[in-house]
N, C-alpha and C. Protein backbone atom coordinates (compact mmCIF):
# COMPACT_ATOMS: atom_id res chain seq x y z
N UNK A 1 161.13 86.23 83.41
CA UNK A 1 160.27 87.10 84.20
C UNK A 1 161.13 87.90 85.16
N UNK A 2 161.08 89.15 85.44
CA UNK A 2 161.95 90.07 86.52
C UNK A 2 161.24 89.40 87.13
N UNK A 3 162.57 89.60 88.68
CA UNK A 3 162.20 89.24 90.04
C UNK A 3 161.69 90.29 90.65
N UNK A 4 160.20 89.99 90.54
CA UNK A 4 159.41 90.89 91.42
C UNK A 4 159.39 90.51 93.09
N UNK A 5 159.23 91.18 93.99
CA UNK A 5 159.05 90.80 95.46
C UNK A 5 157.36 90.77 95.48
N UNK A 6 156.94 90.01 96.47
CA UNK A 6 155.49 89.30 96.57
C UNK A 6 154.76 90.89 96.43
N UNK A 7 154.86 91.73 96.85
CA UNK A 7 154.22 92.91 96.99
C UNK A 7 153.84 93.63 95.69
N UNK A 8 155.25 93.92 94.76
CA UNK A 8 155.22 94.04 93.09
C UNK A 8 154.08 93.00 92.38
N UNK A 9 154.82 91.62 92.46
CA UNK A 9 153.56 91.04 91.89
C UNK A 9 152.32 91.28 92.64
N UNK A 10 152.08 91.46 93.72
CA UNK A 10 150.48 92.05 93.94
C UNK A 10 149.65 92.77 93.00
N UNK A 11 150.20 93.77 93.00
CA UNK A 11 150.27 95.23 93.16
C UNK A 11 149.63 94.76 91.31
N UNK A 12 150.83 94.52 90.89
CA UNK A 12 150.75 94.59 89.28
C UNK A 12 149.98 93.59 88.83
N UNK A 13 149.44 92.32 89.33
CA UNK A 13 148.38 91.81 89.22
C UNK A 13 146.67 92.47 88.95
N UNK A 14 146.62 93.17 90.75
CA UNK A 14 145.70 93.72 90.94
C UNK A 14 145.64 95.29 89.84
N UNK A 15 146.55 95.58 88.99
CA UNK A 15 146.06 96.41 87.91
C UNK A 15 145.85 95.58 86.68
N UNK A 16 146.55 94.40 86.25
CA UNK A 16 145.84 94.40 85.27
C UNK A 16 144.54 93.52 85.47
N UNK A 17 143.92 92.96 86.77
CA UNK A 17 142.79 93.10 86.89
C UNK A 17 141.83 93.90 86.47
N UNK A 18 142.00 95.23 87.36
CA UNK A 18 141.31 96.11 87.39
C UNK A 18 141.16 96.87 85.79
N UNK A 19 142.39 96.68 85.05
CA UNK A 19 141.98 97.17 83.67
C UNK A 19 141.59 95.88 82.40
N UNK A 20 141.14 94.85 83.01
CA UNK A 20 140.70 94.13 82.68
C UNK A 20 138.93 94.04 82.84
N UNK A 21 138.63 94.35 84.06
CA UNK A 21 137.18 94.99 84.25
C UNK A 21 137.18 96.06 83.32
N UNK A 22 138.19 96.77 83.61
CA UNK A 22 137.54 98.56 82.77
C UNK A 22 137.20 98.17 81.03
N UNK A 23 137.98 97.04 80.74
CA UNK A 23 137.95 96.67 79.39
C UNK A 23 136.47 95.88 79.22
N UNK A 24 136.07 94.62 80.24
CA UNK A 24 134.80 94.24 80.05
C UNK A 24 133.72 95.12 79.73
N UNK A 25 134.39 96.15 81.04
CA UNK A 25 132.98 96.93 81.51
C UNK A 25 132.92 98.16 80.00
N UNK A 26 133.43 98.65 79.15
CA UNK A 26 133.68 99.59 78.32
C UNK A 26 133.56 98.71 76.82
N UNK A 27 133.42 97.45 77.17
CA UNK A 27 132.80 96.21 76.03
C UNK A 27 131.79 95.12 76.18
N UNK A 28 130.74 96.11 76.85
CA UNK A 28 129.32 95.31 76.89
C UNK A 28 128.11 94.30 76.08
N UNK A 29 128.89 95.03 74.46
CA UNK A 29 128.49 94.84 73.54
C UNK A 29 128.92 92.63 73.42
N UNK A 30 129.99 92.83 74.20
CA UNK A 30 130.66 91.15 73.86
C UNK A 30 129.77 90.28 75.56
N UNK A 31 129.12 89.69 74.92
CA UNK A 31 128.34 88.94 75.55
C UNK A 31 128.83 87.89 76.41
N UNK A 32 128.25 87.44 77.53
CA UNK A 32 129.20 86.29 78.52
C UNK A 32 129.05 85.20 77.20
N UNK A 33 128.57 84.68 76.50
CA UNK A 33 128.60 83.69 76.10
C UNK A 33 129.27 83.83 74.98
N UNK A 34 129.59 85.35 74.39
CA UNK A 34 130.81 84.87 73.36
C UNK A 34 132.23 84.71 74.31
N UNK A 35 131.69 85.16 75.50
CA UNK A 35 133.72 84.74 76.25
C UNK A 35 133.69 83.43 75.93
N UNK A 36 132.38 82.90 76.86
CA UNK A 36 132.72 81.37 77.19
C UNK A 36 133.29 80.68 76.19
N UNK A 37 131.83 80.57 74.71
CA UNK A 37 132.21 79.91 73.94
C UNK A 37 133.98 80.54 73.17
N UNK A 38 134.23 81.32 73.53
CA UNK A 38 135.76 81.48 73.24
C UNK A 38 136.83 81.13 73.88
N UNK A 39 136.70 81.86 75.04
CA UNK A 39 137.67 81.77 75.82
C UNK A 39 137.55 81.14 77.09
N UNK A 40 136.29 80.44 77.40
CA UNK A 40 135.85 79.23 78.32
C UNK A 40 135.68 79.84 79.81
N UNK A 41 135.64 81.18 80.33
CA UNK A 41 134.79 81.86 80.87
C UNK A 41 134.63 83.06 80.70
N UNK A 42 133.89 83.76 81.57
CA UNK A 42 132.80 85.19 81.32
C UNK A 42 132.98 85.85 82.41
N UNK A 43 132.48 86.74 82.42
CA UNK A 43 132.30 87.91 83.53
C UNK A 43 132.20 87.16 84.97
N UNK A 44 130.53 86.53 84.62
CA UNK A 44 130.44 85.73 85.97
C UNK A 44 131.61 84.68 86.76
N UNK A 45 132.03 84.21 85.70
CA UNK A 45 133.69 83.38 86.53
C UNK A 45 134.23 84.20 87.29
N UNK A 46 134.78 85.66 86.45
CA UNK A 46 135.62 86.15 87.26
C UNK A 46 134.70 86.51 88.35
N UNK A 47 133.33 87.06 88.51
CA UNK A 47 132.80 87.28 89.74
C UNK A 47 132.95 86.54 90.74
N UNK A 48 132.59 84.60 90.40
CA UNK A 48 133.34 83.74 91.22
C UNK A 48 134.68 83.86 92.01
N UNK A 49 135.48 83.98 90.98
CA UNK A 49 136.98 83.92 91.27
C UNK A 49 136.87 84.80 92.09
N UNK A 50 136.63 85.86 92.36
CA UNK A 50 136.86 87.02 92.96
C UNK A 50 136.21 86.75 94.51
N UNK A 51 134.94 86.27 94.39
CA UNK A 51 133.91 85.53 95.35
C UNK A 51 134.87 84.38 96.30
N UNK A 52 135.36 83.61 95.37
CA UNK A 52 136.58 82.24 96.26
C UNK A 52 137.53 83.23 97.04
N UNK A 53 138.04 84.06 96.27
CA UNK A 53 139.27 84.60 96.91
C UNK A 53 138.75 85.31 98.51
N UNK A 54 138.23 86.06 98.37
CA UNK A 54 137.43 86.63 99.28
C UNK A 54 136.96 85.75 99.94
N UNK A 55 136.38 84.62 100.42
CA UNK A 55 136.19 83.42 100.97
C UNK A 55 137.44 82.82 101.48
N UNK A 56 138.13 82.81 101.02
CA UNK A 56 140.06 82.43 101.38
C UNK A 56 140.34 83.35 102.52
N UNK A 57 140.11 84.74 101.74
CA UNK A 57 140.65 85.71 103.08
C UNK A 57 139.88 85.53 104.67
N UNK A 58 138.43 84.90 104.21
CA UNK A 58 137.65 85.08 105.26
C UNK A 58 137.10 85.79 105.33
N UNK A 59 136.76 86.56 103.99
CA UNK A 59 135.17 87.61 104.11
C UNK A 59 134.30 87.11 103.51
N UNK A 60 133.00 87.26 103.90
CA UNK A 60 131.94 86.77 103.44
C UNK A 60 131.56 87.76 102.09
N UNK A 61 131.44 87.14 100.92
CA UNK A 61 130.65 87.92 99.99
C UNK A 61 129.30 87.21 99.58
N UNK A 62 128.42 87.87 99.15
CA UNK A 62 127.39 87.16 98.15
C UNK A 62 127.39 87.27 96.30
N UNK A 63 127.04 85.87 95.93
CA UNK A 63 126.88 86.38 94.59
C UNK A 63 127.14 87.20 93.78
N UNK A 64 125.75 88.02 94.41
CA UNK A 64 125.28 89.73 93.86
C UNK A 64 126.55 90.44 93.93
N UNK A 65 127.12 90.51 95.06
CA UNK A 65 127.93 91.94 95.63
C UNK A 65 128.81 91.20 94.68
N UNK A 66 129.74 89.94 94.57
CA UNK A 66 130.55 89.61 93.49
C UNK A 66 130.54 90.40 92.23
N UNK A 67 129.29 89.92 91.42
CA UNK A 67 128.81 90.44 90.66
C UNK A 67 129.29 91.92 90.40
N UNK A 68 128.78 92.40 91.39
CA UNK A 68 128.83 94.07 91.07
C UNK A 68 129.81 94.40 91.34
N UNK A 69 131.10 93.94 91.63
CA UNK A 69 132.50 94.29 91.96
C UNK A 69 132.77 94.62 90.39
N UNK A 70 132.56 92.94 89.65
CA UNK A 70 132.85 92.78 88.27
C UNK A 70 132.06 93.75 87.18
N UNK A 71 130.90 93.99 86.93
CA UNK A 71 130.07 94.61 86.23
C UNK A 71 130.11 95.83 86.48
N UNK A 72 130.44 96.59 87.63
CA UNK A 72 130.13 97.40 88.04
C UNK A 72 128.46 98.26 88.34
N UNK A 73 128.00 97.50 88.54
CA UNK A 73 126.62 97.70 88.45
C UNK A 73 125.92 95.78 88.87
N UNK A 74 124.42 96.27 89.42
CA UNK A 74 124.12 94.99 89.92
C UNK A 74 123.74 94.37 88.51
N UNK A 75 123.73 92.67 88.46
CA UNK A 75 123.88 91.85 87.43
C UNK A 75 122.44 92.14 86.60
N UNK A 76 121.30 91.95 87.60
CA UNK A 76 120.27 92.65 86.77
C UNK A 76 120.10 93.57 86.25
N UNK A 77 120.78 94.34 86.82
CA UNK A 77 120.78 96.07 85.71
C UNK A 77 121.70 95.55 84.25
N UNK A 78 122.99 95.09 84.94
CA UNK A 78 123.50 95.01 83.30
C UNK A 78 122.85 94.59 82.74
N UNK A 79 122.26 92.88 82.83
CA UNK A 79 121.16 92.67 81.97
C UNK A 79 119.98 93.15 81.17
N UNK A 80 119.47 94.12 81.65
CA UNK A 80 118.76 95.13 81.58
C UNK A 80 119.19 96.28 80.58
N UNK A 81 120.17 96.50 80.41
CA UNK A 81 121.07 97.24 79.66
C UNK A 81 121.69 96.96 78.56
N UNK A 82 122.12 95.57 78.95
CA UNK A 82 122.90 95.04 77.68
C UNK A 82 123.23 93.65 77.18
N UNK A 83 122.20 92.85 77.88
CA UNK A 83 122.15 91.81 77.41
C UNK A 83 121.47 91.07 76.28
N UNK A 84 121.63 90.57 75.10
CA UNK A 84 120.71 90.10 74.61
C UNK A 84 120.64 88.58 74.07
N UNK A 85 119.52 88.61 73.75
CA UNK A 85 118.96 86.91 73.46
C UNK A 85 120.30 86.19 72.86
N UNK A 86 120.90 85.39 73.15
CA UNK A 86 122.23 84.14 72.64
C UNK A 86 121.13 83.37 71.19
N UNK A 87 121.77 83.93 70.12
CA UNK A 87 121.99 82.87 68.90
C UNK A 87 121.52 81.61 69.62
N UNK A 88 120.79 80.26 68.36
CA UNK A 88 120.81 79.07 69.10
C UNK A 88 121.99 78.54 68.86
N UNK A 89 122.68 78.68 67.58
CA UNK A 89 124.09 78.20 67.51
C UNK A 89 124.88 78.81 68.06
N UNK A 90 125.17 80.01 69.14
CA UNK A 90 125.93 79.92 69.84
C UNK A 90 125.34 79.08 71.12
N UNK A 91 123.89 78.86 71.99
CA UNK A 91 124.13 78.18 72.54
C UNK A 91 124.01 76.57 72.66
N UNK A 92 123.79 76.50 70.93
CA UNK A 92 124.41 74.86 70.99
C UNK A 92 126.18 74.78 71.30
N UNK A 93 126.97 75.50 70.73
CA UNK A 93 128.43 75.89 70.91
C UNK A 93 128.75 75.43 72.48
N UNK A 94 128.02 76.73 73.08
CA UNK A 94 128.03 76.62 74.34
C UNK A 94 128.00 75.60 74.78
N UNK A 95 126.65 74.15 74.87
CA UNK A 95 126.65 73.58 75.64
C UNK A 95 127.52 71.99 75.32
N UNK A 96 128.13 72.66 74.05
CA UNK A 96 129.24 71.60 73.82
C UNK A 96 130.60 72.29 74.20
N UNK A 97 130.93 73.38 74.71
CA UNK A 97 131.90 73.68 75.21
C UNK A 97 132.32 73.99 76.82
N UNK A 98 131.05 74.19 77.21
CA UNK A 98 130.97 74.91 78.49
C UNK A 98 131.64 73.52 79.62
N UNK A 99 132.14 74.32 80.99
CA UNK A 99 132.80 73.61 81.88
C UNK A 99 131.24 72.78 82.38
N UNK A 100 131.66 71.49 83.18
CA UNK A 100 130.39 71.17 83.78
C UNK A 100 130.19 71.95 84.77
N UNK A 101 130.81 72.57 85.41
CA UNK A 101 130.69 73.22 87.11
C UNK A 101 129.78 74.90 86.48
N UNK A 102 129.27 74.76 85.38
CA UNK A 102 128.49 75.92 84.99
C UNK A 102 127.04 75.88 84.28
């Protein structure tokens, strides 16, 4: 790994974040529950994650506003837009794969 200084790795973190949203958000079509059952979380994690961190710094976020950092749009609208009904075999998958803390 180059020796980045704490600032580099910031920096270059916080993009491939951010083009990591642009990729969710521009692939709506892939459902939280094919992440999970794939890749063992979804949109909403990272909304979490994003939610803890922000809690670390000492700002208060909610949920929602999480949410809409990640989605770009509030969670009910995406839903509204582009969510649809989960297969039962994906969410039998699911509830043999999913973390308990979800």
């Amino acid at each position: 790994m180059p020796d980045l200084d704490p600032d580099q790795q910031r920096d270059f973190e916080a993009a491939a974040f951010r083009a990591l949203l642009a990729h969710l958000r521009a692939r709506s079509d892939v459902q939280n529950i094919d992440l999970m059952n794939l890749a063992g979380f979804c949109r909403n994690c990272l909304a979490n994650w994003y939610r803890d961190a922000a809690g670390a710094a000492g700002v208060e976020m909610s949920k929602d506003e999480a949410r809409e950092v990640v989605y770009g749009m509030s969670y009910a609208e995406w839903q509204l837009r582009h969510q649809v009904e989960a297969s039962e075999a994906k969410k039998a998958e699911f509830e043999t794969k999913r973390p308990r803390d979800h």
